[in-house]
Structure formats: structure tokens, C-alpha cells
PDB file of N, CA and C in Angstrom:
ATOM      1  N   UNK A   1     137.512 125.606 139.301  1.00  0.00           N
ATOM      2  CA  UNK A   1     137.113 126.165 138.025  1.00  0.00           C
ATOM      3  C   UNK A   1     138.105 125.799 136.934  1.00  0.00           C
ATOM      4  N   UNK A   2     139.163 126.163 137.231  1.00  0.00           N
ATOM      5  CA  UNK A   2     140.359 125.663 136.446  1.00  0.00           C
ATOM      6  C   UNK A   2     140.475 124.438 135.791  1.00  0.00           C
ATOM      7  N   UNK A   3     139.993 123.295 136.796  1.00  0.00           N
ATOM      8  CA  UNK A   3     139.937 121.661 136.165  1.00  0.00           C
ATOM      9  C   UNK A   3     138.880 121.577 135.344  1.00  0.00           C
ATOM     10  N   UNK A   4     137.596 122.613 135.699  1.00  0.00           N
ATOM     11  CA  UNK A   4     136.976 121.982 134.576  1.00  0.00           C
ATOM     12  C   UNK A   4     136.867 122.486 133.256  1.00  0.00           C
ATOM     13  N   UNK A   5     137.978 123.885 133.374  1.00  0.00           N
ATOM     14  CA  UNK A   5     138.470 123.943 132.031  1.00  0.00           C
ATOM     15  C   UNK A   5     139.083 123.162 130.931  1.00  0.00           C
ATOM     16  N   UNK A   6     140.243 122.566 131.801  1.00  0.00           N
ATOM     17  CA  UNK A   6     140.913 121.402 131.351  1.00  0.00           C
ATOM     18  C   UNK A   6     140.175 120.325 130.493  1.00  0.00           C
ATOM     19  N   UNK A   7     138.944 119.608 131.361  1.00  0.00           N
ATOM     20  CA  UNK A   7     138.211 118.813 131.139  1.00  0.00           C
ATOM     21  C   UNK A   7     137.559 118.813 129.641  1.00  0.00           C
ATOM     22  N   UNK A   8     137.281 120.246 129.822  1.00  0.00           N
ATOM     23  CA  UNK A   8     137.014 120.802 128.087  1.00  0.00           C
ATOM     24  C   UNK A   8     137.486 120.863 127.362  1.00  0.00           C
ATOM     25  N   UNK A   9     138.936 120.979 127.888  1.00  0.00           N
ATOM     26  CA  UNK A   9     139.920 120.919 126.756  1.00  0.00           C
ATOM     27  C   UNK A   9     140.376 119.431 126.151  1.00  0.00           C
ATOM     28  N   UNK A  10     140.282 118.783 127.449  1.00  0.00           N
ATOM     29  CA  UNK A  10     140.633 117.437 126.888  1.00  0.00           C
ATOM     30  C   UNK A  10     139.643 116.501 126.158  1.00  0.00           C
ATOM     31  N   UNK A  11     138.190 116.751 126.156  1.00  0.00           N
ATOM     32  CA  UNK A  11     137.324 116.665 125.754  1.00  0.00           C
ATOM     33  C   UNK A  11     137.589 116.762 123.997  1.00  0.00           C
ATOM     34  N   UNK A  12     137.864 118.339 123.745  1.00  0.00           N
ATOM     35  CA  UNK A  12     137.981 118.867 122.456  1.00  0.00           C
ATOM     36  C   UNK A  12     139.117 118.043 121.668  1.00  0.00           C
ATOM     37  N   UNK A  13     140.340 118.105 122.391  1.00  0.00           N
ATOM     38  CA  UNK A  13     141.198 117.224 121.770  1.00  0.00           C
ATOM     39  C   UNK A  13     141.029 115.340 121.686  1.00  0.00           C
ATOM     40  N   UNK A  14     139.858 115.055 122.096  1.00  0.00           N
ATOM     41  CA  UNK A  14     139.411 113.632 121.940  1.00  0.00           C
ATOM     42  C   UNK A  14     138.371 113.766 120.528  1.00  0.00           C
ATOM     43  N   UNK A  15     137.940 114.773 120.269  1.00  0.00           N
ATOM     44  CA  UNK A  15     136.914 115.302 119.312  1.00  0.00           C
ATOM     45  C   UNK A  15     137.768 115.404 118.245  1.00  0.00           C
ATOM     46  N   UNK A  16     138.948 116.025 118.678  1.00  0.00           N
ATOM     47  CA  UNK A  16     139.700 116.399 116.888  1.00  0.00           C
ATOM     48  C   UNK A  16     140.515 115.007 116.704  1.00  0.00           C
ATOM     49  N   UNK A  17     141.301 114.474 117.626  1.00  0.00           N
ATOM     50  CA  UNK A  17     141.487 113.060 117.777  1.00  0.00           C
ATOM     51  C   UNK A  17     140.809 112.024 116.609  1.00  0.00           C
ATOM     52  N   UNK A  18     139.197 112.005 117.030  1.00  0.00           N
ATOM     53  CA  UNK A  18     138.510 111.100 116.318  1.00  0.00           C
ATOM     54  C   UNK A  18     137.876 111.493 115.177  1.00  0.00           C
ATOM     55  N   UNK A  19     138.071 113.316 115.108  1.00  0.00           N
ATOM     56  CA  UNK A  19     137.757 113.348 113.359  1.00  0.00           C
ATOM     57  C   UNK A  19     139.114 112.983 112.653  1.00  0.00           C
ATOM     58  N   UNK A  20     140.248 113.372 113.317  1.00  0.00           N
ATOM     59  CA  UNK A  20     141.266 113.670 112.418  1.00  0.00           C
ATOM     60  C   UNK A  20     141.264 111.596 111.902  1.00  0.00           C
ATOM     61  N   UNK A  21     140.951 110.648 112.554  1.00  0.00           N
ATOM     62  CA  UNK A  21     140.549 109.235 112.221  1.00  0.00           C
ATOM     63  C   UNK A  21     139.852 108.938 111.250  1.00  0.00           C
ATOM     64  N   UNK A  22     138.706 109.540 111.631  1.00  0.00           N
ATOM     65  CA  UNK A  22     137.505 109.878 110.445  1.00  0.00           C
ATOM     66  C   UNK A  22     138.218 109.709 108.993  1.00  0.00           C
ATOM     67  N   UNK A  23     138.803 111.013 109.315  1.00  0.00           N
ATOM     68  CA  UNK A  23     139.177 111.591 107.788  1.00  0.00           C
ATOM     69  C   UNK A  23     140.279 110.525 107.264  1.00  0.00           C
ATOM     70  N   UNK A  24     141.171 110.014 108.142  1.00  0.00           N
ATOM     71  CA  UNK A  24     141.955 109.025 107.390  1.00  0.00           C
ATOM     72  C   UNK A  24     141.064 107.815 106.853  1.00  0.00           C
ATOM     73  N   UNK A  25     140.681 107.390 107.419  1.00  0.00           N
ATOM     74  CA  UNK A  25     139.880 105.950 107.270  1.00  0.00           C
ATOM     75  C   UNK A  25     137.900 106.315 106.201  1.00  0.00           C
ATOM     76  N   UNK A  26     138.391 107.675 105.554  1.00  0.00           N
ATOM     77  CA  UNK A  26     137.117 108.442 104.466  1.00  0.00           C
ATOM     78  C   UNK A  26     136.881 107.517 103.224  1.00  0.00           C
ATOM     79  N   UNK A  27     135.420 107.619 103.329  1.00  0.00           N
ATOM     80  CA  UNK A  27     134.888 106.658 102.225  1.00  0.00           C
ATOM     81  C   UNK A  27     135.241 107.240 100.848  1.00  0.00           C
ATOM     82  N   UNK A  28     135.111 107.169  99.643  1.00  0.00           N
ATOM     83  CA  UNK A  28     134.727 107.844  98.923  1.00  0.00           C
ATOM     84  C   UNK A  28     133.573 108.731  98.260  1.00  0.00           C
ATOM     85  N   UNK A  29     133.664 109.889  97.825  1.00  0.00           N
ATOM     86  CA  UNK A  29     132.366 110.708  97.349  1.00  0.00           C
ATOM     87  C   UNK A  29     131.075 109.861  96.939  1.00  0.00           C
ATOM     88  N   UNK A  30     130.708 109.126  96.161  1.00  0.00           N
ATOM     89  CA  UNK A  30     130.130 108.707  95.352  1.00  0.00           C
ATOM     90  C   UNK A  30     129.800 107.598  96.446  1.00  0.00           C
ATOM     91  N   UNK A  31     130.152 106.522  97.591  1.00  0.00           N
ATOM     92  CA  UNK A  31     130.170 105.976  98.515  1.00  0.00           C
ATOM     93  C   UNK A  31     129.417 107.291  99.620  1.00  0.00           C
ATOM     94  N   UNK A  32     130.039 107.899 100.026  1.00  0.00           N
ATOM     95  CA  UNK A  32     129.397 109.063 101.071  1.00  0.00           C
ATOM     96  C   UNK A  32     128.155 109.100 100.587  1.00  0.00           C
ATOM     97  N   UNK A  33     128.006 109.796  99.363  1.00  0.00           N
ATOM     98  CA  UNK A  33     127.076 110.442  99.216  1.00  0.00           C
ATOM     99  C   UNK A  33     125.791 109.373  98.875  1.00  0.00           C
ATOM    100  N   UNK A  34     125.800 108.131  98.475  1.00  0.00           N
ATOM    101  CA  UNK A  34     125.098 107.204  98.450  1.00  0.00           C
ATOM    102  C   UNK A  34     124.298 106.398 100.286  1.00  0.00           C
ATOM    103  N   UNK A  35     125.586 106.408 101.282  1.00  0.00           N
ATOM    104  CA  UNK A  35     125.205 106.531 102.496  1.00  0.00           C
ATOM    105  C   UNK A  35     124.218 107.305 103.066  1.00  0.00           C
ATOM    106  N   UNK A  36     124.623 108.713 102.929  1.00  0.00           N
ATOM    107  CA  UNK A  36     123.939 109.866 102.682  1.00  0.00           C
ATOM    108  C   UNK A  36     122.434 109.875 102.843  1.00  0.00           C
ATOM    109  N   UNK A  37     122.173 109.660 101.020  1.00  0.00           N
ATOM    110  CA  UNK A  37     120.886 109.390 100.685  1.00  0.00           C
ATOM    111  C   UNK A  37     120.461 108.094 101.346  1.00  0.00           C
ATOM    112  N   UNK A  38     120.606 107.051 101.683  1.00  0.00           N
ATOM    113  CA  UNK A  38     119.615 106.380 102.659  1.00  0.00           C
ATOM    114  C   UNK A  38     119.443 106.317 103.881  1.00  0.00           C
ATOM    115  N   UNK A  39     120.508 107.375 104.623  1.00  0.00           N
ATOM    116  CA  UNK A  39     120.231 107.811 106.049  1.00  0.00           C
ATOM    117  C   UNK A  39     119.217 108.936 105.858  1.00  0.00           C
ATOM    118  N   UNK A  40     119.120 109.863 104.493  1.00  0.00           N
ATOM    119  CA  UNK A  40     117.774 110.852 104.555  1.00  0.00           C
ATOM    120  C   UNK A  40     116.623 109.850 104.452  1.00  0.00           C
ATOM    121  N   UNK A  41     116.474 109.380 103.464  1.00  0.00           N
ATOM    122  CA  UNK A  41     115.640 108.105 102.797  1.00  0.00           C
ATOM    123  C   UNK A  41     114.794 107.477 104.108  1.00  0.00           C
ATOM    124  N   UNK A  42     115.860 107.004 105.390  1.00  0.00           N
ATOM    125  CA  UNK A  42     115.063 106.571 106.561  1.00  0.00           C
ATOM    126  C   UNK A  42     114.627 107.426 107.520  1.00  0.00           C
ATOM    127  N   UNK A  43     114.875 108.418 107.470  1.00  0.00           N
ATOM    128  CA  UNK A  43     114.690 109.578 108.396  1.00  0.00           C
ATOM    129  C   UNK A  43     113.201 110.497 107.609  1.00  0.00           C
ATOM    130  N   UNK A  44     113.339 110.221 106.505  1.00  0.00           N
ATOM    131  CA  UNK A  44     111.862 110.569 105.673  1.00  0.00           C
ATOM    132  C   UNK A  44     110.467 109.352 106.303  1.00  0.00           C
ATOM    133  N   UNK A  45     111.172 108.214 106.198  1.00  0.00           N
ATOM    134  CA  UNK A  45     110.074 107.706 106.369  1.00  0.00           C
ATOM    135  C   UNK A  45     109.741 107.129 108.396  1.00  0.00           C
ATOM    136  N   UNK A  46     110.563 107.821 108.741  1.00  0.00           N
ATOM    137  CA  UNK A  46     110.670 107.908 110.335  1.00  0.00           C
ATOM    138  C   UNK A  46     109.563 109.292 110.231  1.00  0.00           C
ATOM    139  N   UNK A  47     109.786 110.069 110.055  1.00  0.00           N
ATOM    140  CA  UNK A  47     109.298 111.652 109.985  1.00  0.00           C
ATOM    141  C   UNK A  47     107.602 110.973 109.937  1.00  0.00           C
ATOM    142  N   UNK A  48     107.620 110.687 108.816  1.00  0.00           N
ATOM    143  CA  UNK A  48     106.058 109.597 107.951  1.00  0.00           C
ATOM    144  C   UNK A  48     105.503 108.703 109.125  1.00  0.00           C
ATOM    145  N   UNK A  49     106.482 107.727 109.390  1.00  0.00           N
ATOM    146  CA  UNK A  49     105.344 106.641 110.504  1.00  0.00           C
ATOM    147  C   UNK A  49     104.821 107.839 111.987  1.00  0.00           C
ATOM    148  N   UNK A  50     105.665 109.072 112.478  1.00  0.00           N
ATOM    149  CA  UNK A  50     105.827 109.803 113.366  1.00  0.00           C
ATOM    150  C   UNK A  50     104.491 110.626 113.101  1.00  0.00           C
ATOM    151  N   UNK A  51     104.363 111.175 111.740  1.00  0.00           N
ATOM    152  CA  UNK A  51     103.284 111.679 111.418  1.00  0.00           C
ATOM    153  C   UNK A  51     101.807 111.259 111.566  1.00  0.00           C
ATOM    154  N   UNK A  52     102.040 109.737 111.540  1.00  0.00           N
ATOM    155  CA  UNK A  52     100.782 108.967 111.461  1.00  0.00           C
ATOM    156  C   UNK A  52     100.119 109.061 113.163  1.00  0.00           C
ATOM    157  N   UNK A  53     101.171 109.263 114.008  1.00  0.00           N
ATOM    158  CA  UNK A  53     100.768 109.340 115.274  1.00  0.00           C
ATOM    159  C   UNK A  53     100.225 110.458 115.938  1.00  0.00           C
ATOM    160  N   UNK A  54     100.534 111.601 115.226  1.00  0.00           N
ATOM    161  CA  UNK A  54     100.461 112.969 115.735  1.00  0.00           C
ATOM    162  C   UNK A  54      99.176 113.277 115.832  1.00  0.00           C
ATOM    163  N   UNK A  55      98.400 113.996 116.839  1.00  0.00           N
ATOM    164  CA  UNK A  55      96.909 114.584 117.167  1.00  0.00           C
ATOM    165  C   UNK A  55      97.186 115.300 116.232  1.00  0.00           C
ATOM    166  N   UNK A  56      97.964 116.238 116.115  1.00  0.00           N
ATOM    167  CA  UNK A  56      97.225 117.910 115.793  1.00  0.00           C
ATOM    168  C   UNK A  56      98.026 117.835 114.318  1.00  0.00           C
ATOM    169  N   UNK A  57      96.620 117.941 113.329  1.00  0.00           N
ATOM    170  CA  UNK A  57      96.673 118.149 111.902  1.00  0.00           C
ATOM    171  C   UNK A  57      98.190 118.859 111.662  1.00  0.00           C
ATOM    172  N   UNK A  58      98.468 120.427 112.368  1.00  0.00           N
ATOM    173  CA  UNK A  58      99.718 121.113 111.659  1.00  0.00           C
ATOM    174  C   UNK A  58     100.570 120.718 112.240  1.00  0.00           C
ATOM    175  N   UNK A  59     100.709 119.762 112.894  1.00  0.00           N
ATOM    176  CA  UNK A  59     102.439 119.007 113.420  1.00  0.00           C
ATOM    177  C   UNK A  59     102.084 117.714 112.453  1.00  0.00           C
ATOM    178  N   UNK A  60     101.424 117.379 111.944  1.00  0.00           N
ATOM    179  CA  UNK A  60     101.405 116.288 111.446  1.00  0.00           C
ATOM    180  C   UNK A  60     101.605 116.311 110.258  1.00  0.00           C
ATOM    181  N   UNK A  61     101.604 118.051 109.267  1.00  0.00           N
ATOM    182  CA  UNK A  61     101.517 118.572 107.778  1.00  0.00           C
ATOM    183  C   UNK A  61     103.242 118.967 108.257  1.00  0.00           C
ATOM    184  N   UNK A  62     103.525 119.275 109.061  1.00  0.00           N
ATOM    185  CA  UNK A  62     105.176 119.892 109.306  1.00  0.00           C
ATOM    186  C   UNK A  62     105.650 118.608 108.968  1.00  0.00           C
ATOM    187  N   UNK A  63     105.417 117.625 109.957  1.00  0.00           N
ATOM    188  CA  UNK A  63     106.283 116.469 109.948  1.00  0.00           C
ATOM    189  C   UNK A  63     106.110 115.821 108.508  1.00  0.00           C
ATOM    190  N   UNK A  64     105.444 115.862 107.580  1.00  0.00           N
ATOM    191  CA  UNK A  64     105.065 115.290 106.399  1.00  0.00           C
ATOM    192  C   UNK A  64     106.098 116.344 105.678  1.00  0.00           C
ATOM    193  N   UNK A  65     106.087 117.374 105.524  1.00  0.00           N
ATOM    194  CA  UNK A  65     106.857 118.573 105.031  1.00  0.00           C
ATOM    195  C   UNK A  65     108.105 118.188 104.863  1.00  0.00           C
ATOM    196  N   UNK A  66     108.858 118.273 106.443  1.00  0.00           N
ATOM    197  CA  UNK A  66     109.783 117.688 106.700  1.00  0.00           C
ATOM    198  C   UNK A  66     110.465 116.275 105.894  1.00  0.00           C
ATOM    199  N   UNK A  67     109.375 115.744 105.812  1.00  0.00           N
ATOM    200  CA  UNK A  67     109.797 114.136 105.296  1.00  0.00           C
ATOM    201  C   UNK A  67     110.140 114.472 103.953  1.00  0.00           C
ATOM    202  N   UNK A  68     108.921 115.474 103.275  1.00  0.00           N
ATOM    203  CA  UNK A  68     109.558 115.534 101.627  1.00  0.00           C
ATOM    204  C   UNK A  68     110.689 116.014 101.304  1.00  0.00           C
ATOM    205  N   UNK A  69     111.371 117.069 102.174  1.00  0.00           N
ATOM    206  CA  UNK A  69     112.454 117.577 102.368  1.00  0.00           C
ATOM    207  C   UNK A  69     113.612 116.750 101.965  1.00  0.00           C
ATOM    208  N   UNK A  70     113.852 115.569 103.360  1.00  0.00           N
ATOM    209  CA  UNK A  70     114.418 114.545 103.540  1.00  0.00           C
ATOM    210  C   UNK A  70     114.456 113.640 102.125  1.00  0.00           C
ATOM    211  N   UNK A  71     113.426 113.390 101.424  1.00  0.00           N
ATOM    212  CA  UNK A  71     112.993 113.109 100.039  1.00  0.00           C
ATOM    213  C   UNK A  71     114.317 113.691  99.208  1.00  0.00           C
ATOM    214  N   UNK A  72     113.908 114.931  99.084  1.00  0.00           N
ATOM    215  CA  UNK A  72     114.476 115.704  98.104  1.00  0.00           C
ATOM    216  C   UNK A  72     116.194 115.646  98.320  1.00  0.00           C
ATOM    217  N   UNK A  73     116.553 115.796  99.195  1.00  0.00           N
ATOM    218  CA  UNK A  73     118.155 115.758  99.431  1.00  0.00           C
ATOM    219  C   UNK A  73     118.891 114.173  99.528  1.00  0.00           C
ATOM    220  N   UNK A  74     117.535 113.298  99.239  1.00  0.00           N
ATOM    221  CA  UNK A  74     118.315 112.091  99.332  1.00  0.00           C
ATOM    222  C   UNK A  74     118.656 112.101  97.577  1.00  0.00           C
ATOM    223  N   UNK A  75     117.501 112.507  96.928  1.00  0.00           N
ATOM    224  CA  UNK A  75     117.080 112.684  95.582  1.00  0.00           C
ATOM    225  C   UNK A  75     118.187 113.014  94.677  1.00  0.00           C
ATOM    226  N   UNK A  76     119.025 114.076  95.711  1.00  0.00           N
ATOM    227  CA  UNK A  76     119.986 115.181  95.025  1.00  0.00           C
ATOM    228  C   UNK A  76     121.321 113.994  95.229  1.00  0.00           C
ATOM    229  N   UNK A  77     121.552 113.705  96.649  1.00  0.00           N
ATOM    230  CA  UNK A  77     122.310 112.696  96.895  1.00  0.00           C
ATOM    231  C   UNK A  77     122.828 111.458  95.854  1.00  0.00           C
ATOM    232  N   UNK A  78     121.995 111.095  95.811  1.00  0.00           N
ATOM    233  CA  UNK A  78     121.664 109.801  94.635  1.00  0.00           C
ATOM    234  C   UNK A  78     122.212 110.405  93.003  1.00  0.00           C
ATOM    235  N   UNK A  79     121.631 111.688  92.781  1.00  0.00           N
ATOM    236  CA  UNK A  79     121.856 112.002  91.375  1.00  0.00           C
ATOM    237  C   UNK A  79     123.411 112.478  91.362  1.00  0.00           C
ATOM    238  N   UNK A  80     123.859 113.018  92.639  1.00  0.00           N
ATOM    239  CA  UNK A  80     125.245 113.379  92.503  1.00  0.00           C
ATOM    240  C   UNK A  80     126.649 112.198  92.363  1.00  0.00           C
ATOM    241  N   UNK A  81     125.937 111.006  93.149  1.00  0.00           N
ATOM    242  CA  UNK A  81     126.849 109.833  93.148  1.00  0.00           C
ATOM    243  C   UNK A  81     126.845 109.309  91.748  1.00  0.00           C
ATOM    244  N   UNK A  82     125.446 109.104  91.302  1.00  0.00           N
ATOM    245  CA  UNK A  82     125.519 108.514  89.873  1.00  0.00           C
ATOM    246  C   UNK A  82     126.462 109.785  88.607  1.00  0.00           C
ATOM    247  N   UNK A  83     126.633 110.998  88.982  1.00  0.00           N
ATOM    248  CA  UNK A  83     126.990 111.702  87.884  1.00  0.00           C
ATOM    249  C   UNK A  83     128.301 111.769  88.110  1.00  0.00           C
ATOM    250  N   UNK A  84     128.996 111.250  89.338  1.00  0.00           N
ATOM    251  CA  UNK A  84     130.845 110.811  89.814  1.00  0.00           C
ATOM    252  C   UNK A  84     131.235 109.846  89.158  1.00  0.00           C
ATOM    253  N   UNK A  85     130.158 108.487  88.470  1.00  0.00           N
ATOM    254  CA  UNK A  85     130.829 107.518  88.202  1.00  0.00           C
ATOM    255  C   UNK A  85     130.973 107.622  86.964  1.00  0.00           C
TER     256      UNK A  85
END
């Protein structure tokens, strides 16, 4: 039981390890947040081709839902990078 405490632990410290990397090697805001918006941007229109497949009308109005969502926060994304520069 004991080792596979450990295991967790060493786990966690490989986790803070590779954020504490992260954070050195950080893009800038206006860079992030431009990334950002076209990882929502493709995940909207993933949601969309996903939708086109779906039988049942209300998984297919969720997943469309969903996508505008994805829309909207890329939307916000985009307007926040342009108002940094």
C-alpha cells in the first residue's frame, strides 16, 4: 500500500515538474489567448461535423449548442488579444 502511495507522489511531483516548465518557457497573453481562440474555433466545428452524425434530433441540438458556445469564447478570445495590442 505504501509504494503505491509513493507512486502518487512521484507522479505529482513530475506534474508540478512540467508545469513549473510550462510557465518558464509561457507564451505571451495576446499569443495565448489567440491559440486559445483557434483551439475553441476547431473544437466548434468538431462539435458541428459530430452533429451531422448524430440519430437523435436533441443530442444533435446539444452538440450544435455546444459548438456556439465554443463560437462565443473563441469570439471573446480574439477580441481580448486584439484590445492587448
Amino acid at each position: 500500500m505504501r509504494l503505491d502511495c509513493m507512486g502518487i507522489v512521484t507522479r505529482l511531483d513530475e506534474i508540478r515538474r512540467a508545469k513549473g516548465a510550462a510557465q518558464r518557457v509561457k507564451m505571451s497573453d495576446t499569443e495565448d489567448r489567440v491559440v486559445r481562440a483557434h483551439r475553441y474555433r476547431r473544437r466548434a466545428q468538431e462539435l458541428r461535423s459530430i452533429s451531422e452524425e448524430v440519430m437523435l434530433k436533441e443530442t444533435s441540438l446539444t452538440l450544435l449548442s455546444l459548438a456556439e458556445s465554443y463560437d462565443q469564447m473563441a469570439s471573446v478570445m480574439e477580441k481580448m488579444s486584439c484590445d492587448k495590442n
